[in-house]
C-alpha atoms as a PDB file:
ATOM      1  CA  UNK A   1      -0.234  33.405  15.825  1.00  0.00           C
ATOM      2  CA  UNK A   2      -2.042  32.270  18.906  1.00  0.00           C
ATOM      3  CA  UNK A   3      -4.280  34.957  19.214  1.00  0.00           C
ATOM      4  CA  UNK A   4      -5.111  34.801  15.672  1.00  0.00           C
ATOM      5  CA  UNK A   5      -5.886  31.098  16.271  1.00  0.00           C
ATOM      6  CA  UNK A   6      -7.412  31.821  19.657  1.00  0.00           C
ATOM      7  CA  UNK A   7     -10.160  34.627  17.648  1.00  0.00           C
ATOM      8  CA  UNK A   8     -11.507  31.577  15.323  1.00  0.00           C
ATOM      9  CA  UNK A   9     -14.670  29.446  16.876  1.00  0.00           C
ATOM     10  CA  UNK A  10     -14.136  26.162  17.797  1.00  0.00           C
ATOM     11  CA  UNK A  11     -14.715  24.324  14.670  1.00  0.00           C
ATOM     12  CA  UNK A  12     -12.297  26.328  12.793  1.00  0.00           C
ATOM     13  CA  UNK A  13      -9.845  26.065  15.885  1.00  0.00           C
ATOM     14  CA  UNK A  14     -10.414  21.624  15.551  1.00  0.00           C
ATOM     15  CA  UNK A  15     -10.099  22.042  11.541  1.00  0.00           C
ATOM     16  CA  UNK A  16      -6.753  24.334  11.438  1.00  0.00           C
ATOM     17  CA  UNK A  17      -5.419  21.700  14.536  1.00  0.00           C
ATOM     18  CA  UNK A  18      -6.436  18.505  12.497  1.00  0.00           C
ATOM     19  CA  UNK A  19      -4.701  20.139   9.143  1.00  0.00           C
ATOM     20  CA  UNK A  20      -1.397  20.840  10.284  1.00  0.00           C
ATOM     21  CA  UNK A  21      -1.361  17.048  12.187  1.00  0.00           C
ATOM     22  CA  UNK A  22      -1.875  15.684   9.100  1.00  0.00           C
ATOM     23  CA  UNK A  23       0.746  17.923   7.435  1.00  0.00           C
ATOM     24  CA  UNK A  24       3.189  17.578  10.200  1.00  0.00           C
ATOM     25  CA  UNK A  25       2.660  13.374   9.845  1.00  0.00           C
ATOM     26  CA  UNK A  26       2.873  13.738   6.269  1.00  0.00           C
ATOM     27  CA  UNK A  27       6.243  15.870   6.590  1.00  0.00           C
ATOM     28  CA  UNK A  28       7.918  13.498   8.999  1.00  0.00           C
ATOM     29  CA  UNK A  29       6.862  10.670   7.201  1.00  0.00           C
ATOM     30  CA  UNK A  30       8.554  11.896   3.626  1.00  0.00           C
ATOM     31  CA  UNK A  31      11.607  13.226   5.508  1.00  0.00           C
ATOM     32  CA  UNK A  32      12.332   9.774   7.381  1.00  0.00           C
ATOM     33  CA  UNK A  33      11.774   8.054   4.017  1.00  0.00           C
ATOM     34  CA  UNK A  34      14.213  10.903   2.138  1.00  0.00           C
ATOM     35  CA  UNK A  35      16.652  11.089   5.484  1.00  0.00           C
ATOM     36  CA  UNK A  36      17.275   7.999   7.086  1.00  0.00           C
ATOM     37  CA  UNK A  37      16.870   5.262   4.383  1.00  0.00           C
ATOM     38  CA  UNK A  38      18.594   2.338   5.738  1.00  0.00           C
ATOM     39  CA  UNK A  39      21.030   0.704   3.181  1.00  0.00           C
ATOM     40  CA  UNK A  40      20.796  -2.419   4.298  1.00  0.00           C
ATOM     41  CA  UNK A  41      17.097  -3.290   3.338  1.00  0.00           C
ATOM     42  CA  UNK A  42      15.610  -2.684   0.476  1.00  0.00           C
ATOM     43  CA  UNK A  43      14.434   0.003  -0.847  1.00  0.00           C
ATOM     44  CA  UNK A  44      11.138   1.486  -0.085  1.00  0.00           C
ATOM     45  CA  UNK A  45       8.579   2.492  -2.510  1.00  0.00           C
ATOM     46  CA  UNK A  46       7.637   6.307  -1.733  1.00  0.00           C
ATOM     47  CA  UNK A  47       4.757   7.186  -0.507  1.00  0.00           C
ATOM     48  CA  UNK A  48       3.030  10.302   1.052  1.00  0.00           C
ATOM     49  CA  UNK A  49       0.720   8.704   3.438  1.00  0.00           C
ATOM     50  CA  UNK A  50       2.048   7.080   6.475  1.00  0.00           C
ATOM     51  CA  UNK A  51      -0.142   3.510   6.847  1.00  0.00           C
ATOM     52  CA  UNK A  52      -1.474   3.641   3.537  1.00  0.00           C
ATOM     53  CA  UNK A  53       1.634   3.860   1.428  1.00  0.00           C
ATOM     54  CA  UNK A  54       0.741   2.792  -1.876  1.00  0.00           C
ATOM     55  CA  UNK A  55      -2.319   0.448  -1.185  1.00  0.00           C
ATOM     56  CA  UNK A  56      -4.443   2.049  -3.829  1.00  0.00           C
ATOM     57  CA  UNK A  57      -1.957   2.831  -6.896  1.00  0.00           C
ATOM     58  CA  UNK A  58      -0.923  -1.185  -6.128  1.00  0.00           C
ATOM     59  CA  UNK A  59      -4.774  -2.546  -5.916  1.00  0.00           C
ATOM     60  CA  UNK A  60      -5.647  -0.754  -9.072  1.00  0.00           C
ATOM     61  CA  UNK A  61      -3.242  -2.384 -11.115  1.00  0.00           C
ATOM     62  CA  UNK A  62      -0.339  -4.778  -9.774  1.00  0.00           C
ATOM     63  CA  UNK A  63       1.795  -5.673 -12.128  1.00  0.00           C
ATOM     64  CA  UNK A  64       2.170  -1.802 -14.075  1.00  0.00           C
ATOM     65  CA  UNK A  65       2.466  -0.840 -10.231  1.00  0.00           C
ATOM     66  CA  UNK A  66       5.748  -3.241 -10.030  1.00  0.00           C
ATOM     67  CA  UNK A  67       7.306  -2.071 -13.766  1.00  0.00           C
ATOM     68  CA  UNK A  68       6.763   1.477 -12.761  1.00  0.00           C
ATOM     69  CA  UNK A  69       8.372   0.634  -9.398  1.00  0.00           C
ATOM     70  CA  UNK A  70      11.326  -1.400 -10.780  1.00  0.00           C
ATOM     71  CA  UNK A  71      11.903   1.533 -13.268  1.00  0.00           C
ATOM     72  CA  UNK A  72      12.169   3.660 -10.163  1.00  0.00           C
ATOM     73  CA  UNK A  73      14.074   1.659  -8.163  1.00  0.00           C
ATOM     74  CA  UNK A  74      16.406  -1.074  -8.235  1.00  0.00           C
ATOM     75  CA  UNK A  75      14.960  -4.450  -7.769  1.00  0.00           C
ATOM     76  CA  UNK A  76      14.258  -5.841  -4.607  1.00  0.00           C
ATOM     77  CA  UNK A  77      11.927  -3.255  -3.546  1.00  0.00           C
ATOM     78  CA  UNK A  78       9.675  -2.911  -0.812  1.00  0.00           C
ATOM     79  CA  UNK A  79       6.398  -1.029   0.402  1.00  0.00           C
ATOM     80  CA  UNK A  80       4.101  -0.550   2.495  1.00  0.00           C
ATOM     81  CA  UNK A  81      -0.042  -1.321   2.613  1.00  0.00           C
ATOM     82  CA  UNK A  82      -2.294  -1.334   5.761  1.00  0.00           C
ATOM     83  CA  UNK A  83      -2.167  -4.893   6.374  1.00  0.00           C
ATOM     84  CA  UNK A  84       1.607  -5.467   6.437  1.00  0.00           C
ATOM     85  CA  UNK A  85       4.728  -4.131   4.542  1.00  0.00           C
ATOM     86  CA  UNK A  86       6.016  -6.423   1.341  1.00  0.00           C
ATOM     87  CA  UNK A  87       9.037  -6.958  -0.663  1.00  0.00           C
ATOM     88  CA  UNK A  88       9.169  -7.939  -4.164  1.00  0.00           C
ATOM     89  CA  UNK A  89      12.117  -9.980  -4.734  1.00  0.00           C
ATOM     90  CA  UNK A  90      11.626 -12.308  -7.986  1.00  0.00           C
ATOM     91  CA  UNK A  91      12.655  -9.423 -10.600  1.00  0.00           C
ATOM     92  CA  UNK A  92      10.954 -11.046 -13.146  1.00  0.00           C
ATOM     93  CA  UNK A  93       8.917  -8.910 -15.447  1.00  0.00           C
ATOM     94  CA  UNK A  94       5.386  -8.796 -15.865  1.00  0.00           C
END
């Protein structure tokens, strides 16, 4: 496998290194979420993308966002955005 990786030029080498980061991230991120959920907060929304969690499916449209979520998951629920992570905890419906 090295050798294989080692016979590439350097851009390849930087592209195949910067893919499997971002799958590696992306793996560890969806098995911490799946693995070690912690039953004494509420739960989180899933997402694939560590940081970003759901920032753009929730900026599109909130409130279908929060239904969809609430059908998911029982209310309180909580996520994650870029600025800071949230919790929804009125349960009323939109």
């Amino acid at each position: 496998m090295s050798q294989q990786l080692a016979s590439l030029g350097r851009a390849s080498q930087v592209g195949v290194v910067i893919v499997a980061s971002i799958s590696l991230i992306i793996l560890v991120n969806v098995a911490q979420q799946i693995l070690f959920a912690n039953p004494n907060e509420p739960p989180v929304v899933f997402h694939l993308f560590p940081f970003f969690g759901s920032t753009v499916e929730y900026g599109m449209d909130p409130p279908s966002f929060f239904k969809k979520m609430r059908a998911k998951v029982r209310p309180p629920e909580s996520g994650h955005t870029p600025v800071r992570n949230w919790s929804n905890l009125t349960g009323s419906s939109f």
